[in-house]
PDB file of N, CA and C in Angstrom:
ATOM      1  N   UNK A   1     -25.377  35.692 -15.713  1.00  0.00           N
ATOM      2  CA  UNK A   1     -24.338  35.308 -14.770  1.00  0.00           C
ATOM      3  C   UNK A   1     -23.232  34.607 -15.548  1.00  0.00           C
ATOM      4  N   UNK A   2     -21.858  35.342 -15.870  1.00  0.00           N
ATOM      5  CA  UNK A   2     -20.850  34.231 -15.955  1.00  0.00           C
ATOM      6  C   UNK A   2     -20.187  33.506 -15.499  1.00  0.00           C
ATOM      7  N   UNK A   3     -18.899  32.718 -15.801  1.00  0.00           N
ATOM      8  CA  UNK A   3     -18.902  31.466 -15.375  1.00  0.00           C
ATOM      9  C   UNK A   3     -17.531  31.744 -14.540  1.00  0.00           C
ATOM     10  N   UNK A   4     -17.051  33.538 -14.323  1.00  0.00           N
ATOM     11  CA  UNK A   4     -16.293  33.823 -13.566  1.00  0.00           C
ATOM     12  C   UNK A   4     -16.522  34.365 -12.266  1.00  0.00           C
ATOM     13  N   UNK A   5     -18.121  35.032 -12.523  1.00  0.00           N
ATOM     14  CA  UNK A   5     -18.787  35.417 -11.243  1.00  0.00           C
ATOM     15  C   UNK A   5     -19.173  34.216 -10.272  1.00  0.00           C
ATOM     16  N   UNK A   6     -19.508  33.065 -11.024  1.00  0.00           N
ATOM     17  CA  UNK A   6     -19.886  32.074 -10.037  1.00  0.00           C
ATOM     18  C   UNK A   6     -19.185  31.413  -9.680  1.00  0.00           C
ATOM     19  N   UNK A   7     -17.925  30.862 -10.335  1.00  0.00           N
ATOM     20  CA  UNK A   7     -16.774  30.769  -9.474  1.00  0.00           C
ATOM     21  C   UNK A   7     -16.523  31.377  -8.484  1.00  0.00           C
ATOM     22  N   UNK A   8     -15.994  32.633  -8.738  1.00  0.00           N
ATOM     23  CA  UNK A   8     -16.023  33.825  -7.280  1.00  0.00           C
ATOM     24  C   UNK A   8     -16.451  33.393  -7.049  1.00  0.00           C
ATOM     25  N   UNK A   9     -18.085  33.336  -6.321  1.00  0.00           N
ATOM     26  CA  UNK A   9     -18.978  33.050  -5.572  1.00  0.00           C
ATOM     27  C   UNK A   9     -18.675  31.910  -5.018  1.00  0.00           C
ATOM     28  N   UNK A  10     -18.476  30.634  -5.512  1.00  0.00           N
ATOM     29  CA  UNK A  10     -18.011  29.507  -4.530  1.00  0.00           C
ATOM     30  C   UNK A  10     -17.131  29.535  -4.169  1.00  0.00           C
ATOM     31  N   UNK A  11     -15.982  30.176  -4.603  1.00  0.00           N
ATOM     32  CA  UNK A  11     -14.515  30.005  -3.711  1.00  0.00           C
ATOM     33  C   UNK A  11     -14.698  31.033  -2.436  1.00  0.00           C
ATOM     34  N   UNK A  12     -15.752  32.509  -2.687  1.00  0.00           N
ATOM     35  CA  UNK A  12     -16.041  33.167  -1.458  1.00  0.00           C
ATOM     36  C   UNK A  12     -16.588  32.717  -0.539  1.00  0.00           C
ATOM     37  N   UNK A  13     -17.780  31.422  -0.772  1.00  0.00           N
ATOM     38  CA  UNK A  13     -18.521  31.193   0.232  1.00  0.00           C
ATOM     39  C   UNK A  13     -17.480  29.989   0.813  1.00  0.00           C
ATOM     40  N   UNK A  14     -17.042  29.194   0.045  1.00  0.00           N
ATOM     41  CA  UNK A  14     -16.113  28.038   0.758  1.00  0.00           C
ATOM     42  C   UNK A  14     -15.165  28.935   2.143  1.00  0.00           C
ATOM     43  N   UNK A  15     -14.402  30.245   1.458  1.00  0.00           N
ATOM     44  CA  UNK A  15     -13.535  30.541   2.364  1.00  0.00           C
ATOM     45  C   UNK A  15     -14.448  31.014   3.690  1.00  0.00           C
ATOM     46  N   UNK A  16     -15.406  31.407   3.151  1.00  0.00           N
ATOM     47  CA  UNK A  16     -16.490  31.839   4.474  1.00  0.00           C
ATOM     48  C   UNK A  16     -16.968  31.288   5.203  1.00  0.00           C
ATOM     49  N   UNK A  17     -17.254  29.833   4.403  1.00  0.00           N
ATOM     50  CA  UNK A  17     -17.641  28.572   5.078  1.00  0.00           C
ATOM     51  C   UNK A  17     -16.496  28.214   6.333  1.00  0.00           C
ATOM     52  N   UNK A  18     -15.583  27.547   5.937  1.00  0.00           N
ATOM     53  CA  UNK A  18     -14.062  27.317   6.225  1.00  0.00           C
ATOM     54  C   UNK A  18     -13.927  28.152   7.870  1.00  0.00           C
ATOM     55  N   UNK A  19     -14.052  29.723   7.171  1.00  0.00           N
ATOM     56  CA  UNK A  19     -13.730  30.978   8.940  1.00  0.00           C
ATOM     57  C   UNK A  19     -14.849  30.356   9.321  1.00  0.00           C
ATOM     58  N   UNK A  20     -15.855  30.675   9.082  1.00  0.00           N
ATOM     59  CA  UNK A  20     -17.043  30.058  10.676  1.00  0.00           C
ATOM     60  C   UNK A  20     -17.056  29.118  11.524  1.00  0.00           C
ATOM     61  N   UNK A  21     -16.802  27.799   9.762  1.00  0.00           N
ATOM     62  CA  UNK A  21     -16.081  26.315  10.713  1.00  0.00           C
ATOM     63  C   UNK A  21     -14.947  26.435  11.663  1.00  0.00           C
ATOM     64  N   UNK A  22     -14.031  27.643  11.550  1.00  0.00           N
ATOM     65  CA  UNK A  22     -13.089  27.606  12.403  1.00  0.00           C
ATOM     66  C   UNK A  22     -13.270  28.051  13.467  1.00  0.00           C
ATOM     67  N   UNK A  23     -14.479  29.352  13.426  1.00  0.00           N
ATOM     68  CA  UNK A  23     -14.653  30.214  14.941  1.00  0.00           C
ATOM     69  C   UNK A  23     -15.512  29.621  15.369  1.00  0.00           C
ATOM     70  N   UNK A  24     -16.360  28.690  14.992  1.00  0.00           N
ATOM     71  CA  UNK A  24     -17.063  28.303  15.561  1.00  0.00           C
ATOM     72  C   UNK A  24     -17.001  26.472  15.957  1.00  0.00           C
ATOM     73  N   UNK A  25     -15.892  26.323  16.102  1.00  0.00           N
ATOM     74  CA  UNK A  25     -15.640  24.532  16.466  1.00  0.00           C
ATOM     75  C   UNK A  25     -15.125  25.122  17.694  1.00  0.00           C
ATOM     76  N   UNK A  26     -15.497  23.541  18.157  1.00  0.00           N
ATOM     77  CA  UNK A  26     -15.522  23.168  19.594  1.00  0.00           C
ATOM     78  C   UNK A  26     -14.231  22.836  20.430  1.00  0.00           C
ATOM     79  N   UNK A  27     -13.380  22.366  19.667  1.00  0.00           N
ATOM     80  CA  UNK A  27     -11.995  22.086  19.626  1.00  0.00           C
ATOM     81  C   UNK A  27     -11.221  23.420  19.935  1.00  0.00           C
ATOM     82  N   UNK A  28     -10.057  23.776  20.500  1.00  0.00           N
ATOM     83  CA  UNK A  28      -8.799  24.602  20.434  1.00  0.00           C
ATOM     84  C   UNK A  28      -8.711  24.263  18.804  1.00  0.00           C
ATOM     85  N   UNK A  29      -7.549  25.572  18.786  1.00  0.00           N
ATOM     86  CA  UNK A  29      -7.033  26.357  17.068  1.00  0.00           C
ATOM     87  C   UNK A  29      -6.234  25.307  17.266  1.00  0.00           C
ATOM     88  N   UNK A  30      -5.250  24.835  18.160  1.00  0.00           N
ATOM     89  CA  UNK A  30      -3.847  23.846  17.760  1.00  0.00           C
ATOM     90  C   UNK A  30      -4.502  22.440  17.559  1.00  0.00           C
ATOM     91  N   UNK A  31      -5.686  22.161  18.491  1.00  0.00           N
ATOM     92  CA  UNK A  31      -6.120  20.841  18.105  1.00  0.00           C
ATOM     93  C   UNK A  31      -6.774  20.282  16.584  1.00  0.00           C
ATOM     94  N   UNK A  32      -7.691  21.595  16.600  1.00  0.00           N
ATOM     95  CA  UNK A  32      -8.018  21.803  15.255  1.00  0.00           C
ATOM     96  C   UNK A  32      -7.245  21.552  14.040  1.00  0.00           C
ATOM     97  N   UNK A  33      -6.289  22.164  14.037  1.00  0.00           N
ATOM     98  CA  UNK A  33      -5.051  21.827  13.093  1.00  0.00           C
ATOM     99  C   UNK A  33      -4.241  21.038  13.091  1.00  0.00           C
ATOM    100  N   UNK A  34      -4.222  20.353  14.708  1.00  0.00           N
ATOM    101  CA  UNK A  34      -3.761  18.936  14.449  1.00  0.00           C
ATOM    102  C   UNK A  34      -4.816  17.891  13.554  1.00  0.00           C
ATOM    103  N   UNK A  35      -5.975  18.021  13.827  1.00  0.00           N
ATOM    104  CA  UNK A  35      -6.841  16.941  13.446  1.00  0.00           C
ATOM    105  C   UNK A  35      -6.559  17.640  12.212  1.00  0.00           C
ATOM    106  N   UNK A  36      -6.487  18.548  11.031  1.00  0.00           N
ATOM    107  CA  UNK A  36      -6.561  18.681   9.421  1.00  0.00           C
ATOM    108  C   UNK A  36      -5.400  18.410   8.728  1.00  0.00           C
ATOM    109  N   UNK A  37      -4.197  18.573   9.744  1.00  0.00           N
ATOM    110  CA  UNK A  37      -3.105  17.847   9.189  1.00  0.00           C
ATOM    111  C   UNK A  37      -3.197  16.629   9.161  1.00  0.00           C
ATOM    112  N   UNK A  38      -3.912  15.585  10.580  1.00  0.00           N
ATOM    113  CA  UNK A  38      -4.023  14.223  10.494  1.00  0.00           C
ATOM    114  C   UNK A  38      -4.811  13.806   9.034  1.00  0.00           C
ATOM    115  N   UNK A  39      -5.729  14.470   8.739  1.00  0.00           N
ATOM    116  CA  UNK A  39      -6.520  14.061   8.122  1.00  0.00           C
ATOM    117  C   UNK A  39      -5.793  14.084   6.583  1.00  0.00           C
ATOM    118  N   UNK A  40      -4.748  15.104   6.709  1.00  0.00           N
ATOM    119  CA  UNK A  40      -4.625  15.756   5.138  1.00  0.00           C
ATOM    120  C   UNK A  40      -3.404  14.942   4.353  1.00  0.00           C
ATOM    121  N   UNK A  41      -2.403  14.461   6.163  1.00  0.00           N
ATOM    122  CA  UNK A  41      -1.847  13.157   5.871  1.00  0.00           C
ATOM    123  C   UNK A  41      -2.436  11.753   5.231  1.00  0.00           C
ATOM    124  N   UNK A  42      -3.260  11.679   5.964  1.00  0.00           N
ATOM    125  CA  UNK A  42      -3.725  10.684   5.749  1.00  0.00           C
ATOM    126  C   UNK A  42      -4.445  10.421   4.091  1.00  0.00           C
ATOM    127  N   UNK A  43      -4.953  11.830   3.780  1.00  0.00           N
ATOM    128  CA  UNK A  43      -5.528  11.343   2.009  1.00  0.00           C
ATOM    129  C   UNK A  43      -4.468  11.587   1.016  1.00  0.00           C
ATOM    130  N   UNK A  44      -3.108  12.068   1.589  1.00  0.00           N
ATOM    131  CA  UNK A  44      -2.277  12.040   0.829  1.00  0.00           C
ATOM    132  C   UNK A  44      -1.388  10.663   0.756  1.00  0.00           C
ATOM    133  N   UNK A  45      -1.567  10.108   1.604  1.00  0.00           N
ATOM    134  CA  UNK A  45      -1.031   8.822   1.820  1.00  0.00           C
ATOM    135  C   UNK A  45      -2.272   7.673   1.114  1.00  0.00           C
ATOM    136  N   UNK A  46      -3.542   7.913   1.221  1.00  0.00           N
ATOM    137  CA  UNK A  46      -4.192   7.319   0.446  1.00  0.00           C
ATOM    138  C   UNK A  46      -4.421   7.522  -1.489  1.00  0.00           C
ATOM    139  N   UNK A  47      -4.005   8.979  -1.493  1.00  0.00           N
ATOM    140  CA  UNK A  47      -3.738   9.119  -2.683  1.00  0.00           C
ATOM    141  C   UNK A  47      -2.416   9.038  -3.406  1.00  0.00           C
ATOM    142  N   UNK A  48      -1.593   8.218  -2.372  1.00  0.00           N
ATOM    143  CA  UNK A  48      -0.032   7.547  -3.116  1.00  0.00           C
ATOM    144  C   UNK A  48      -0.175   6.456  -3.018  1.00  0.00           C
ATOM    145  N   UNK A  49      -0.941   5.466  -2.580  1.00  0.00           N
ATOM    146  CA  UNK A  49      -1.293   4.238  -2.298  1.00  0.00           C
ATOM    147  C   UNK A  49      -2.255   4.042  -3.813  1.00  0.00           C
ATOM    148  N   UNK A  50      -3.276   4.928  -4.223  1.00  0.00           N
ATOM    149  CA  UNK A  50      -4.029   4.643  -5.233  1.00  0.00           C
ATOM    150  C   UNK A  50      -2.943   5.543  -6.232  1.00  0.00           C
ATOM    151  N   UNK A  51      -2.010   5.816  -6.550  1.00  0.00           N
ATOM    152  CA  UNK A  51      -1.371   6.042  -7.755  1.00  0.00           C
ATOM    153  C   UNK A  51      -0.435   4.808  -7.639  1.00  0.00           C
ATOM    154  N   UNK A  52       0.017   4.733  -7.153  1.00  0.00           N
ATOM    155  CA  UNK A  52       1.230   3.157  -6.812  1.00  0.00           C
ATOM    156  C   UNK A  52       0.314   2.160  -7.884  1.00  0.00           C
ATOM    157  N   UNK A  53      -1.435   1.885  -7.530  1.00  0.00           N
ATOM    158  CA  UNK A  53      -1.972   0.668  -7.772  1.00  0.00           C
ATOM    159  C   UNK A  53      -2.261   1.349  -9.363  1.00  0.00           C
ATOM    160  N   UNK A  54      -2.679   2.507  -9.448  1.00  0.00           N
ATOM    161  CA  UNK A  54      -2.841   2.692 -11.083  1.00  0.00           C
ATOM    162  C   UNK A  54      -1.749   2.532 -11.725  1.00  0.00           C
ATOM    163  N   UNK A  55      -0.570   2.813 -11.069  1.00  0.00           N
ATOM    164  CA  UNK A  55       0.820   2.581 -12.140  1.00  0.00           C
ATOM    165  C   UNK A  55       0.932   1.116 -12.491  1.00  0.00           C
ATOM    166  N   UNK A  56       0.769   0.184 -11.345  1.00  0.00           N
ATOM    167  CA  UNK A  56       0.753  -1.339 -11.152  1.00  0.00           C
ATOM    168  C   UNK A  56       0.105  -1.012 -12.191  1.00  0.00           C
ATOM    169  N   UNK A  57      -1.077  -1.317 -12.086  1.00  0.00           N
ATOM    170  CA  UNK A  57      -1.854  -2.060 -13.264  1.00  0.00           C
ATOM    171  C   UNK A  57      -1.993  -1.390 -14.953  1.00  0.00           C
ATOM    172  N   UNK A  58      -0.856  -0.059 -15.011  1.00  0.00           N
ATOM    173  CA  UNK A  58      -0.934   0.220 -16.738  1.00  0.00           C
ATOM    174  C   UNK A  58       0.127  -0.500 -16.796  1.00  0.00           C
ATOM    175  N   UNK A  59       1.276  -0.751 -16.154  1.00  0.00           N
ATOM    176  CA  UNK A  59       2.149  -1.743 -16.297  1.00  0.00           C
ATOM    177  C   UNK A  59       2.235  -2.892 -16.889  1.00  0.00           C
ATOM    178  N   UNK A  60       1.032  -3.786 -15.500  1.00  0.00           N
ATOM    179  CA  UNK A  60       0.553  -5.181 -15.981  1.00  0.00           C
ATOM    180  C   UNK A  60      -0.223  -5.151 -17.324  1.00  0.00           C
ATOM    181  N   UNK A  61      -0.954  -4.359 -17.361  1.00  0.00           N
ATOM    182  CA  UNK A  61      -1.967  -3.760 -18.955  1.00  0.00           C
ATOM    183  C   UNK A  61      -0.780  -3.718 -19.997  1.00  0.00           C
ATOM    184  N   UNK A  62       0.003  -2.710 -20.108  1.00  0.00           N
ATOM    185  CA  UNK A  62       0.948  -2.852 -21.361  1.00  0.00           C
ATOM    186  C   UNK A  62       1.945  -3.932 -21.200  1.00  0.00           C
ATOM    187  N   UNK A  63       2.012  -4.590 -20.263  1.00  0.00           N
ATOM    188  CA  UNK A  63       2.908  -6.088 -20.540  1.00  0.00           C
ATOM    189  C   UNK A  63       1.910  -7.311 -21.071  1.00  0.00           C
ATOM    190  N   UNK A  64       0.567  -6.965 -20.391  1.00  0.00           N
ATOM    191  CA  UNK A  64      -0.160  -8.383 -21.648  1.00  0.00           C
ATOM    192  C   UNK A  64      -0.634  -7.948 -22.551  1.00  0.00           C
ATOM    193  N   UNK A  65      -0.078  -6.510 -23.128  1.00  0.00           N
ATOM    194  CA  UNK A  65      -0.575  -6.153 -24.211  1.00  0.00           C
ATOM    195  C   UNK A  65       0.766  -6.302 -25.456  1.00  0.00           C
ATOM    196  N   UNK A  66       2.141  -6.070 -24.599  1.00  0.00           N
ATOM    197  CA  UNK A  66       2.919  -6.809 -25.358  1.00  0.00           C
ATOM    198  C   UNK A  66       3.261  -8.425 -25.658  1.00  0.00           C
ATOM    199  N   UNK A  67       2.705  -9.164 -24.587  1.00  0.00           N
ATOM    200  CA  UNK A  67       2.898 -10.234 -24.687  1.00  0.00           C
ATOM    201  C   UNK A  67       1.552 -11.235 -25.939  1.00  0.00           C
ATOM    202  N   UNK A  68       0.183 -10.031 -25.554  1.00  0.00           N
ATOM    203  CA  UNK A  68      -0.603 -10.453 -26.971  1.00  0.00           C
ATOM    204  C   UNK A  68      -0.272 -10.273 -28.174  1.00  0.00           C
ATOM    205  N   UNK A  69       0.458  -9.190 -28.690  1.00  0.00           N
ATOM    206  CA  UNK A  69       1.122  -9.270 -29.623  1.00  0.00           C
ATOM    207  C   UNK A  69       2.484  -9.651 -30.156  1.00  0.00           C
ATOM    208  N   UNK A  70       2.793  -9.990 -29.112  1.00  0.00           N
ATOM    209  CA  UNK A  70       4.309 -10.980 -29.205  1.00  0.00           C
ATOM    210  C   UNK A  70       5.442 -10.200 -29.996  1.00  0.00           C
ATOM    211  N   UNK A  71       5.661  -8.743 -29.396  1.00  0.00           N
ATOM    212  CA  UNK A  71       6.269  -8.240 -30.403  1.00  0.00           C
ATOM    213  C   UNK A  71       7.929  -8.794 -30.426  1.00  0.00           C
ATOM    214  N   UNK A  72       8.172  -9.100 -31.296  1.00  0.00           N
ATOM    215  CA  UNK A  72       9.592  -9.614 -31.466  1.00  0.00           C
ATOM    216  C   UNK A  72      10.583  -8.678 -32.388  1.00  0.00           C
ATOM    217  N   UNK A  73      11.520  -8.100 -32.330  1.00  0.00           N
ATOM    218  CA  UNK A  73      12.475  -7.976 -32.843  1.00  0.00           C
ATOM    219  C   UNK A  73      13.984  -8.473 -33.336  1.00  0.00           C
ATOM    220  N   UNK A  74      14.310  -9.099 -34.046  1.00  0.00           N
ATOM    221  CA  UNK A  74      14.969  -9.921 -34.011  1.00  0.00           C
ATOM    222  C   UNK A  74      16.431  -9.025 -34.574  1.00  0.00           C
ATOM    223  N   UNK A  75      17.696  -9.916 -33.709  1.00  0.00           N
ATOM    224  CA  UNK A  75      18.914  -9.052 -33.735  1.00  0.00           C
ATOM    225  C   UNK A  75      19.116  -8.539 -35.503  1.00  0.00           C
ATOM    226  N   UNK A  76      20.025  -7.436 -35.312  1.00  0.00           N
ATOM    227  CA  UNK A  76      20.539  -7.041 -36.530  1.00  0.00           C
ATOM    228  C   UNK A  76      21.861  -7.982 -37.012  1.00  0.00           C
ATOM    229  N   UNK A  77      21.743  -8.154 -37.909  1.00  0.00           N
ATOM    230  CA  UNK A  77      22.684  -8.736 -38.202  1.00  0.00           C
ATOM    231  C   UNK A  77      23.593  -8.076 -39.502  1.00  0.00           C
ATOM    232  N   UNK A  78      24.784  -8.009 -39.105  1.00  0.00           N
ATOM    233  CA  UNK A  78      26.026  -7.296 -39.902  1.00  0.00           C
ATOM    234  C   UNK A  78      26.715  -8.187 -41.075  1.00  0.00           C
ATOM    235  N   UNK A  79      26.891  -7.688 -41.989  1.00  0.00           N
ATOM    236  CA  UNK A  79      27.637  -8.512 -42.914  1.00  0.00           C
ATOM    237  C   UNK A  79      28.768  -8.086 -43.054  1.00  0.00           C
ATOM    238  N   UNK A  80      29.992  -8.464 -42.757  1.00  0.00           N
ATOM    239  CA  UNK A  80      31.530  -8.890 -42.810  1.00  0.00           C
ATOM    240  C   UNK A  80      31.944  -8.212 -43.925  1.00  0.00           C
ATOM    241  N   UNK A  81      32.125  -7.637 -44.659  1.00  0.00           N
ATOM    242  CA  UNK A  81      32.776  -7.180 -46.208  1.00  0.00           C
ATOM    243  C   UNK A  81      34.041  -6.385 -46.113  1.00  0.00           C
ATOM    244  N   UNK A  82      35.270  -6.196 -46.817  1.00  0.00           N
ATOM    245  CA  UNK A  82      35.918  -5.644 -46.938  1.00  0.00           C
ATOM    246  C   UNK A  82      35.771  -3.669 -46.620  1.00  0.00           C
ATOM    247  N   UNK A  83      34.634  -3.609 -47.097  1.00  0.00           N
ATOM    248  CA  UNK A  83      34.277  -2.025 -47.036  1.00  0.00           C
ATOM    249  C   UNK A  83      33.615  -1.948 -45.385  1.00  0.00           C
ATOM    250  N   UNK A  84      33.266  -2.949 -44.702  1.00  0.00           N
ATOM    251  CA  UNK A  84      33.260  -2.773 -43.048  1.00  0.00           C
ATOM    252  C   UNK A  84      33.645  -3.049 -42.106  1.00  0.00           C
ATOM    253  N   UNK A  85      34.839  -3.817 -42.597  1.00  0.00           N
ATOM    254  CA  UNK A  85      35.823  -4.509 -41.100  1.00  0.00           C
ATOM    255  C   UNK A  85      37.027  -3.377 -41.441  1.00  0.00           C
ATOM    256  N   UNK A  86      37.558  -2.936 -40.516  1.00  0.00           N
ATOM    257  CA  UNK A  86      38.708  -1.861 -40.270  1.00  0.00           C
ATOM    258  C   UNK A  86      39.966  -2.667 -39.892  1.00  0.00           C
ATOM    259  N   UNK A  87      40.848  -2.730 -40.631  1.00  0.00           N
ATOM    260  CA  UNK A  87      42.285  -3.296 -40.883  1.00  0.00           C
ATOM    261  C   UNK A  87      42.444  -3.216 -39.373  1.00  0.00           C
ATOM    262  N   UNK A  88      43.873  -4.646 -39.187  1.00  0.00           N
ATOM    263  CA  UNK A  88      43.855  -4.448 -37.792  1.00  0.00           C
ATOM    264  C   UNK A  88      45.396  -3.458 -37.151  1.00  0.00           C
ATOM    265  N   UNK A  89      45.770  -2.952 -36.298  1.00  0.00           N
ATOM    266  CA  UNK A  89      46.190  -1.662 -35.989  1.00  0.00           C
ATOM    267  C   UNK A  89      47.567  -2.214 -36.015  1.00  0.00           C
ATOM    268  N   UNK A  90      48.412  -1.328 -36.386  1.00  0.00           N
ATOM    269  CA  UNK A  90      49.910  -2.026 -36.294  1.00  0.00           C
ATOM    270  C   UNK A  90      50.584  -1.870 -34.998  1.00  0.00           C
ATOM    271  N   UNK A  91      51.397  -2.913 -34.677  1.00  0.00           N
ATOM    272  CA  UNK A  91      52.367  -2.769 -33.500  1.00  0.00           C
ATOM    273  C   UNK A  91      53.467  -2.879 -33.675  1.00  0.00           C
ATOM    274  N   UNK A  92      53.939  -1.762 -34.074  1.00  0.00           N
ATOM    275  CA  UNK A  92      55.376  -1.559 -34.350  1.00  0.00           C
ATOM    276  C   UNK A  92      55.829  -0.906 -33.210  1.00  0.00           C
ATOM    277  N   UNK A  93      55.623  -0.743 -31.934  1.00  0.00           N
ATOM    278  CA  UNK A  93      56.244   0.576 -30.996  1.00  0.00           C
ATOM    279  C   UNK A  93      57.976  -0.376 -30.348  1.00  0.00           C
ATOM    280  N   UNK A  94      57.262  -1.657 -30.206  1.00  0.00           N
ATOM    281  CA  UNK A  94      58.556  -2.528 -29.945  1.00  0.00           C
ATOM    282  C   UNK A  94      60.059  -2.437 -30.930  1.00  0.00           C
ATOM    283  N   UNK A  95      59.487  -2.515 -32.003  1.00  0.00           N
ATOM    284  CA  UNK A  95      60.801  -2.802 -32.962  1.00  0.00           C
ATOM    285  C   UNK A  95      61.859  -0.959 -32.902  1.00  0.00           C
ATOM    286  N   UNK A  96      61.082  -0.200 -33.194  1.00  0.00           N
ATOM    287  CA  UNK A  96      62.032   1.025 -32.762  1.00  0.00           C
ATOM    288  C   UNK A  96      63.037   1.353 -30.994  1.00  0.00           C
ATOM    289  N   UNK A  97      62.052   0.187 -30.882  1.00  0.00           N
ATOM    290  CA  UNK A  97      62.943   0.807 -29.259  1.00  0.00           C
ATOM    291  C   UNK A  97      63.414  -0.786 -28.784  1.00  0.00           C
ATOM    292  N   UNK A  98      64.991  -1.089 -28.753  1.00  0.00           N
ATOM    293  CA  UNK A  98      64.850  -2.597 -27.993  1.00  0.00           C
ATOM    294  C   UNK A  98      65.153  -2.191 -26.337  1.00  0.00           C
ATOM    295  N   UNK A  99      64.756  -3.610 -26.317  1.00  0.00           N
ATOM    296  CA  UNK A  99      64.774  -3.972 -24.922  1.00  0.00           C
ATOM    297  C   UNK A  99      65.813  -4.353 -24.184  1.00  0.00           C
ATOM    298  N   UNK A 100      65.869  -3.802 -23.107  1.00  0.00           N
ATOM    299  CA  UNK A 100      67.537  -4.355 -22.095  1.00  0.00           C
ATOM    300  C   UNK A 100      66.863  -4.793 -21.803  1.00  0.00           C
ATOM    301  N   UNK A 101      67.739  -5.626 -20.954  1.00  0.00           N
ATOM    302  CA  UNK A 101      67.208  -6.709 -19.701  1.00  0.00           C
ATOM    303  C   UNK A 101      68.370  -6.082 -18.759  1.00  0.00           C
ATOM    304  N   UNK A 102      68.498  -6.224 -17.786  1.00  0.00           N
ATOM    305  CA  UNK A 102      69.197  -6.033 -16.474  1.00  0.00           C
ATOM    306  C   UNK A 102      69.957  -7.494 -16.441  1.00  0.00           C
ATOM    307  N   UNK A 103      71.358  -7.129 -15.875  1.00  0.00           N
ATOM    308  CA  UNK A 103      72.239  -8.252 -15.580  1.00  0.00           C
ATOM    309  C   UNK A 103      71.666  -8.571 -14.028  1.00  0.00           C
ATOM    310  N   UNK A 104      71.084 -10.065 -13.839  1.00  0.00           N
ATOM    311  CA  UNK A 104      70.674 -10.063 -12.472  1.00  0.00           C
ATOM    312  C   UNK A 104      72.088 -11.474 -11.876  1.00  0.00           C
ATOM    313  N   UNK A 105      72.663 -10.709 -10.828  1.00  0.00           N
ATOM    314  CA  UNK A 105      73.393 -11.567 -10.467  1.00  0.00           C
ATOM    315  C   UNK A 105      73.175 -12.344  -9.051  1.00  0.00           C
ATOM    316  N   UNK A 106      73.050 -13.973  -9.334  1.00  0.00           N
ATOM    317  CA  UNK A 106      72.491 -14.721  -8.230  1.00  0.00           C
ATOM    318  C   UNK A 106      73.637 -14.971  -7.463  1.00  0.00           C
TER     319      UNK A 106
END
């Protein structure tokens, strides 16, 4: 027996399982499917509630795991030299062009 035949085999009998459970419940088809949506809500809402709390806590985990090792980086610091400060920009646009003023008469 391989391990593709017996697969088959459980996903056939589940779906077989599944139709009987359906023709054979006691409930209406719409009630029925109301109650598997209620239900299907509901573990999906329990299974965002338990990922929320696993994220919480790798969070809290890698923050006292940085705080046990105290990782520090400390700023870079630049040194000033002729070969890395860039001259400062000229402002000459004034001197080619003068300025009027307007005659304001009070």
């Amino acid at each position: 027996m391989s391990k593709s035949s017996f697969s088959f085999g459980i996903a056939l009998g589940s779906a077989l399982g599944a139709a009987a459970a359906y023709m054979l419940a006691k409930q209406s088809g719409e009630e029925l499917q109301q109650d598997l949506k209620g239900k299907a809500n509901d573990s999906k809402n329990k299974m965002i509630i338990k990922l929320d709390n696993m994220v919480e806590n790798a969070e809290m985990k890698f923050s006292e795991q940085i705080t046990n090792n105290e990782v520090y980086n400390p700023p870079v610091e630049y040194e000033a030299v002729p070969e890395t400060v860039a001259a400062p920009p000229e402002h000459n646009a004034l001197e080619n062009d003068p300025v009027t003023v307007p005659d304001i008469k009070l």
